[in-house]
C-alpha atoms as a PDB file:
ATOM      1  CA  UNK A   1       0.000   0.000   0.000  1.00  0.00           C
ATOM      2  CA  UNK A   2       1.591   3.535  -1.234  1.00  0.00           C
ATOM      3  CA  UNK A   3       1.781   5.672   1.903  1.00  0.00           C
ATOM      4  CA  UNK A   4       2.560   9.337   1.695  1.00  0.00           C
ATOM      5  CA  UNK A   5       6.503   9.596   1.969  1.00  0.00           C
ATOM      6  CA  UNK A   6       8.428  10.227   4.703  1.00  0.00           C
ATOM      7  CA  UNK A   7       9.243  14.059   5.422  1.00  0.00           C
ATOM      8  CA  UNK A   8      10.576  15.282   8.414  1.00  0.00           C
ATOM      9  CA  UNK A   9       9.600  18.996   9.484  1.00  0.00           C
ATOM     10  CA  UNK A  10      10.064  20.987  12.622  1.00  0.00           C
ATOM     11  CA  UNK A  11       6.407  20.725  13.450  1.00  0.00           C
ATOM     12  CA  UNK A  12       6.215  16.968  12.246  1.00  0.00           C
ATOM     13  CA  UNK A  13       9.017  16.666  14.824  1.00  0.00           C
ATOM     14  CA  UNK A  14       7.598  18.226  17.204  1.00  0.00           C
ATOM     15  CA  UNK A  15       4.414  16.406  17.326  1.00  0.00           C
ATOM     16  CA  UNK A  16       5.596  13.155  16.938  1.00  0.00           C
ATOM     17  CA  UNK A  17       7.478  13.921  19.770  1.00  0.00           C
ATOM     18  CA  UNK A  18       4.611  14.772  21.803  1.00  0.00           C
ATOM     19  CA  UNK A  19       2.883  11.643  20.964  1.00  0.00           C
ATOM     20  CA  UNK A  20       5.676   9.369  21.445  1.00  0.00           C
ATOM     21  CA  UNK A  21       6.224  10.995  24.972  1.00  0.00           C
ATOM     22  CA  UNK A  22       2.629  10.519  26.128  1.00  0.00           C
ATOM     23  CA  UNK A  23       1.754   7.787  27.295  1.00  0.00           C
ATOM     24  CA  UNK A  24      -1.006   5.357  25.508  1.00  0.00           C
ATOM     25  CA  UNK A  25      -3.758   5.448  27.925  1.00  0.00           C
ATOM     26  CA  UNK A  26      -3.606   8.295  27.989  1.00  0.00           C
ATOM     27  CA  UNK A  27      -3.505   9.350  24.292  1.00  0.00           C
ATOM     28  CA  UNK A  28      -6.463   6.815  23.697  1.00  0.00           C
ATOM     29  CA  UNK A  29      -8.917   7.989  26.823  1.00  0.00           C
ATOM     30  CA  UNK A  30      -7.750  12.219  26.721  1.00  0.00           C
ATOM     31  CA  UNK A  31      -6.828  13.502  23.593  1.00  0.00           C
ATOM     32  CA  UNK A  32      -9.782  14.718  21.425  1.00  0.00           C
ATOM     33  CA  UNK A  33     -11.203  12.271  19.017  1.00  0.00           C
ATOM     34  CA  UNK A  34     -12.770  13.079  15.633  1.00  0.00           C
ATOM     35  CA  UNK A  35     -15.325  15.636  15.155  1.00  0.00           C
ATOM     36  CA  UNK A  36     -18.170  15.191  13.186  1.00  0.00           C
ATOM     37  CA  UNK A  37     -16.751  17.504  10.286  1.00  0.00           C
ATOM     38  CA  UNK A  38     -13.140  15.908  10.144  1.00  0.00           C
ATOM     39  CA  UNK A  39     -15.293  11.909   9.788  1.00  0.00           C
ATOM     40  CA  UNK A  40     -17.485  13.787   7.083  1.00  0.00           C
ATOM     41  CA  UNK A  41     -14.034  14.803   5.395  1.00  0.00           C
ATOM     42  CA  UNK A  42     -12.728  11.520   5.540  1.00  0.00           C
ATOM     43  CA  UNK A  43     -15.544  10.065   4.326  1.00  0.00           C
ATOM     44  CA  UNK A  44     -15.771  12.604   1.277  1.00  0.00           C
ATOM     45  CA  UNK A  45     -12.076  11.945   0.814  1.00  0.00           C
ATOM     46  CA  UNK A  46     -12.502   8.042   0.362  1.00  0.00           C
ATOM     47  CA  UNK A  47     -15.352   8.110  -1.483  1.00  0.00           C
ATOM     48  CA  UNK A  48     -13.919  10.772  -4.065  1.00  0.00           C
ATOM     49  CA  UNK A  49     -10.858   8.775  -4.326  1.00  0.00           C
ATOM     50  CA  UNK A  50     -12.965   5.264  -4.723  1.00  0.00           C
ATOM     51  CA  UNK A  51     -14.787   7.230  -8.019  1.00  0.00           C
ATOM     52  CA  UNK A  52     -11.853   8.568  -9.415  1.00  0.00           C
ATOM     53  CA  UNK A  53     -10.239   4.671  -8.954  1.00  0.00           C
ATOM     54  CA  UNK A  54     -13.669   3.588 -10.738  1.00  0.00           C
ATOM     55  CA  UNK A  55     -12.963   5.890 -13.697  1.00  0.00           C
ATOM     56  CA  UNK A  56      -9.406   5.244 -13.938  1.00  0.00           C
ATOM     57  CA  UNK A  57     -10.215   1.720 -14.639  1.00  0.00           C
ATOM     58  CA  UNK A  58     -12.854   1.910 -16.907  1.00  0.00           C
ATOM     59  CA  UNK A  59     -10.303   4.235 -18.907  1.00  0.00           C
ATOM     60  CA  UNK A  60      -8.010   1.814 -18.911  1.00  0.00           C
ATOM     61  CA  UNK A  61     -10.754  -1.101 -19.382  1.00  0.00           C
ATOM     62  CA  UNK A  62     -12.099   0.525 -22.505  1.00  0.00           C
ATOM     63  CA  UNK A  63      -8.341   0.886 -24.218  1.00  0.00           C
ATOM     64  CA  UNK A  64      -7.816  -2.986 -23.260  1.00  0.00           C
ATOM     65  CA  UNK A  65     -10.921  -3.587 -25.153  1.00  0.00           C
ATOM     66  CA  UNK A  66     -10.304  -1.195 -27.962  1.00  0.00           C
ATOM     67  CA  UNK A  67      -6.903  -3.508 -28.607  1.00  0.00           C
ATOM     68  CA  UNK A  68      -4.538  -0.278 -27.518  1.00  0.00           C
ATOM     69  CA  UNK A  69      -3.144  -2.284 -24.491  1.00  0.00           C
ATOM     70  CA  UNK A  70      -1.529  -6.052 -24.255  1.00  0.00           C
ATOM     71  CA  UNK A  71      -3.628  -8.660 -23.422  1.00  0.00           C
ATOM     72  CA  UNK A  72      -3.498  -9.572 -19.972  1.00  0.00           C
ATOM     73  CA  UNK A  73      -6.019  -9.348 -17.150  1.00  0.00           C
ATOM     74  CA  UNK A  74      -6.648  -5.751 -17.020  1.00  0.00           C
ATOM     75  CA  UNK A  75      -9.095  -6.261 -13.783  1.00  0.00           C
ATOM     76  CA  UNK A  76      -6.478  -7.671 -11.686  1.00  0.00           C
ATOM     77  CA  UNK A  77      -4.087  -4.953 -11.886  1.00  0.00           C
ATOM     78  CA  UNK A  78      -3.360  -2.793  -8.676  1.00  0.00           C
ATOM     79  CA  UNK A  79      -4.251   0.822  -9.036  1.00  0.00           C
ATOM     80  CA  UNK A  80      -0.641   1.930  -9.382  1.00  0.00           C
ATOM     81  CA  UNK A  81      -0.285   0.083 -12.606  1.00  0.00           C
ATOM     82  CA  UNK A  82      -3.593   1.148 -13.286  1.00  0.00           C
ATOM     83  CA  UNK A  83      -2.438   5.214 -13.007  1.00  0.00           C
ATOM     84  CA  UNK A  84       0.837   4.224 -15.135  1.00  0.00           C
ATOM     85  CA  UNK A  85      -1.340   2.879 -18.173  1.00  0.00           C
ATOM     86  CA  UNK A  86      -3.737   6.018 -17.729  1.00  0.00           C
ATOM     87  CA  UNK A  87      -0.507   8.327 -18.564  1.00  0.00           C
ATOM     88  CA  UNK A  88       1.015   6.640 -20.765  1.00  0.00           C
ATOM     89  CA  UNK A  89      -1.357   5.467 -23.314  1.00  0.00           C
ATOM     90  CA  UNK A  90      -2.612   8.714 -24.674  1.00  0.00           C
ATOM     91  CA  UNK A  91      -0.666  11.682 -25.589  1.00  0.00           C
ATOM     92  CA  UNK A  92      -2.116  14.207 -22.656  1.00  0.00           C
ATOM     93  CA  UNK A  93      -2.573  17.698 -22.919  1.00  0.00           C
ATOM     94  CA  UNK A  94       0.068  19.241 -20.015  1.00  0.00           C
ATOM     95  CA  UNK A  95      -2.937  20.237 -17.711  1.00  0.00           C
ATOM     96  CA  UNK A  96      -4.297  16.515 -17.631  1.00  0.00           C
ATOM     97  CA  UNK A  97      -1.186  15.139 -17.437  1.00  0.00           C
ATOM     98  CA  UNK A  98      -0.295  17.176 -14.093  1.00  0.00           C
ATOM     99  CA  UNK A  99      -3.879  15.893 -12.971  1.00  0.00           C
ATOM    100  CA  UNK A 100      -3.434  12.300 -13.480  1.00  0.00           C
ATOM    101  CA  UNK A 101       0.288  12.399 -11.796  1.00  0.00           C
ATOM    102  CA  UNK A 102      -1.125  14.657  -9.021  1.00  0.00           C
ATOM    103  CA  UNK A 103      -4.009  11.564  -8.681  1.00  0.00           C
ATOM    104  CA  UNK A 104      -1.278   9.055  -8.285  1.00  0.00           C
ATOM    105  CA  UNK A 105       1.061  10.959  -5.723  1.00  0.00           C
ATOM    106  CA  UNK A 106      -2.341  11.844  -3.789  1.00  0.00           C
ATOM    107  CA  UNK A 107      -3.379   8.370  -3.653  1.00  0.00           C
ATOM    108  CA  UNK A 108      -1.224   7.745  -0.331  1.00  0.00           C
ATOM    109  CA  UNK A 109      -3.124  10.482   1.691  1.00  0.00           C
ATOM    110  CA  UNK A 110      -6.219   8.532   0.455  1.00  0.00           C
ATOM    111  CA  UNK A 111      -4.593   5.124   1.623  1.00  0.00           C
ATOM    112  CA  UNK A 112      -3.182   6.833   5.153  1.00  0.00           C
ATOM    113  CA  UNK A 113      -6.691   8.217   6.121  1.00  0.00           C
ATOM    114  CA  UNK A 114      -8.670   4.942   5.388  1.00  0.00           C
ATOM    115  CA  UNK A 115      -6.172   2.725   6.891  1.00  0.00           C
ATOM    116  CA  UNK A 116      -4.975   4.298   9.838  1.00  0.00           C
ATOM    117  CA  UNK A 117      -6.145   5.017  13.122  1.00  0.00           C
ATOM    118  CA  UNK A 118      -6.543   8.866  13.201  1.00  0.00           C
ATOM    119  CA  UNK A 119      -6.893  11.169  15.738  1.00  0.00           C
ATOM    120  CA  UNK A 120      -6.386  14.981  16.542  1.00  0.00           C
ATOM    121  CA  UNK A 121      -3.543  16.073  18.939  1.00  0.00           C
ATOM    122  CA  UNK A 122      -4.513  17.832  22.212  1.00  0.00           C
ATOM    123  CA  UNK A 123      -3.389  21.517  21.417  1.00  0.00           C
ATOM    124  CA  UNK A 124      -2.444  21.662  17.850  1.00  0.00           C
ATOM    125  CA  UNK A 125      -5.023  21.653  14.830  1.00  0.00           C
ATOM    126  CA  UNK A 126      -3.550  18.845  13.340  1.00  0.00           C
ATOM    127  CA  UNK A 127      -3.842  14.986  12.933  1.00  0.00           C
ATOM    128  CA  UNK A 128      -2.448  11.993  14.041  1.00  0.00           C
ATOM    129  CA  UNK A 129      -2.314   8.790  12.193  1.00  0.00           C
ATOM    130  CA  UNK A 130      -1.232   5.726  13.924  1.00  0.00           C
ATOM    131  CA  UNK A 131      -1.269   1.702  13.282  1.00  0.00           C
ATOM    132  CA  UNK A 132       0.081  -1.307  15.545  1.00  0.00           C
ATOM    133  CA  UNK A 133       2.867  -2.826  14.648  1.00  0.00           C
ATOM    134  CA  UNK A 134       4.676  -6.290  15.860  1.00  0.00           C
ATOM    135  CA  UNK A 135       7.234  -5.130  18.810  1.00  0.00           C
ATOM    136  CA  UNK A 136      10.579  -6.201  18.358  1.00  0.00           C
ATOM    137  CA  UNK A 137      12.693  -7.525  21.370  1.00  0.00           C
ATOM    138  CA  UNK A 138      14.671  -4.195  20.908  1.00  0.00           C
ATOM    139  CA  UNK A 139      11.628  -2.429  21.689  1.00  0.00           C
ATOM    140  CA  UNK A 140      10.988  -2.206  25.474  1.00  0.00           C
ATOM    141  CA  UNK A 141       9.073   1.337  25.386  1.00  0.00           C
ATOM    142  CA  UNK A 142       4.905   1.480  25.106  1.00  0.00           C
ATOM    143  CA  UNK A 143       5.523   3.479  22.766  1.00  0.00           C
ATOM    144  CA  UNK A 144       7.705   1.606  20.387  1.00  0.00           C
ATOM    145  CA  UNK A 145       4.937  -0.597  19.161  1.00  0.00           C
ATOM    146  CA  UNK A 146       2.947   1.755  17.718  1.00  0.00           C
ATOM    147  CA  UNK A 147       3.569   3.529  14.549  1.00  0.00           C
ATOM    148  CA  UNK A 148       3.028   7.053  13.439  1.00  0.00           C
ATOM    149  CA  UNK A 149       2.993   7.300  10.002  1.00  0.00           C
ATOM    150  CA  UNK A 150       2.554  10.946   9.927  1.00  0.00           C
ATOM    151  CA  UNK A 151       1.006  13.831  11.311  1.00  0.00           C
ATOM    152  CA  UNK A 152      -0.701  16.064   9.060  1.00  0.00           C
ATOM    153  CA  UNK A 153      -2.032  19.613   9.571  1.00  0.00           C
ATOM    154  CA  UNK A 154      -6.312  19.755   9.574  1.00  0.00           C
ATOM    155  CA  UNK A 155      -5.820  22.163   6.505  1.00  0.00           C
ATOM    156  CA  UNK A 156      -3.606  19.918   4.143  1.00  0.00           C
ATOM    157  CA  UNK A 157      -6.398  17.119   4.587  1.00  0.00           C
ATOM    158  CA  UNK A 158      -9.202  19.532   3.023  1.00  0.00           C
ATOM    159  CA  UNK A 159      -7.175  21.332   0.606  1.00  0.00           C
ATOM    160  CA  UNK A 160      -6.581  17.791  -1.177  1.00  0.00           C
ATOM    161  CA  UNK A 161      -9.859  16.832  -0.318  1.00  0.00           C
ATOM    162  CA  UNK A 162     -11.017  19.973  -2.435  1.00  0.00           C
ATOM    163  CA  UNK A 163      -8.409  18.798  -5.215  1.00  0.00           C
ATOM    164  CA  UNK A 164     -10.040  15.113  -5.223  1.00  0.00           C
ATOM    165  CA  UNK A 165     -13.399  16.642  -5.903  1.00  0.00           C
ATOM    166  CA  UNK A 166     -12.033  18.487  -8.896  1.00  0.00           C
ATOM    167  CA  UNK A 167     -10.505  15.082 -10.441  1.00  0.00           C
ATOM    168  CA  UNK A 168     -13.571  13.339 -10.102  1.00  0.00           C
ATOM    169  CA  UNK A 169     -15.290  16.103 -12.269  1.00  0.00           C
ATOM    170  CA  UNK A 170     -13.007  16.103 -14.871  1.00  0.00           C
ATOM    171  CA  UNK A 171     -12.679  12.234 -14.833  1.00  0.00           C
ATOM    172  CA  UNK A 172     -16.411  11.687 -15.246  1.00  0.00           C
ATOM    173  CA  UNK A 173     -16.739  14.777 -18.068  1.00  0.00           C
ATOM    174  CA  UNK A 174     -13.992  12.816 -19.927  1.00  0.00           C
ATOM    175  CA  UNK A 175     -15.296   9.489 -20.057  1.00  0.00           C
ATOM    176  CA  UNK A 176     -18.831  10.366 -21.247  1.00  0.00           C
END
């Protein structure tokens, strides 16, 4: 599963910091959970991302059964091979082009938010997004076992949002 990539900031610092140095109880039962708004963004995030996924491979679908792809089994392909084939098989104008890429690189925000745990850190607006993972014997500390894949601000989660609603516009105008 693409996941957005690693990029360490002085406020990504920071906050990881502040949940790795809290303990879990009480990250779990006192820090705020999800508003109402922020699970309607989600929500609207996913399920903009699942259409544009839908349209993606029906693009591709109906070049595999115009004869403009190899044969194969065009069904089974993940979704990054899927978002390859979508660039590369027509020559796109410059403005699509940065939309499809833009899709692809976006699609590990979409991934992080509907696979991770998230929640919103005490006194900062900004997310957390955490999964379990297997301790090691290295790893003595609480804290150790859980992952943070990142922490984003509130703000970066609607602007894409807002750019996700724009794809699936121009994906369903193109393939009618």
């Amino acid at each position: 599963m693409a996941l957005p990539p690693n990029s360490e900031t002085e406020r990504g610092v920071y906050l990881r910091d502040v949940f790795y140095n809290t303990h879990p109880t009480e990250v779990f039962s006192k820090w705020p959970k999800l508003t109402v708004e922020d699970h309607a963004v989600v929500g609207r995030l996913i399920n903009l991302y699942s259409f544009i996924e839908i349209n993606l491979r029906r693009l591709v679908e109906s070049w595999a059964d115009a004869d403009l792809l190899t044969k194969g089994r065009i069904k089974d392909l993940p979704l990054g091979r899927v978002e390859q084939l979508a660039q590369t098989v027509l020559p796109w104008p410059e403005a699509n082009m940065f939309a499809l890429k833009r899709m692809a690189e976006l699609r590990s925000l979409r991934n992080l938010v509907a696979h991770f745990g998230m929640m919103r850190f005490p006194d900062d607006d900004a997310f957390l997004f955490i999964a379990k993972v297997k301790p090691t014997i290295k790893s003595k500390r609480a804290s150790s076992q859980w992952k943070t894949s990142c922490s984003l601000p509130c703000s970066m989660v609607l602007f894409c949002l807002g750019w996700c609603r724009s794809w699936r516009e121009w994906h369903s105008g193109s393939l009618l």
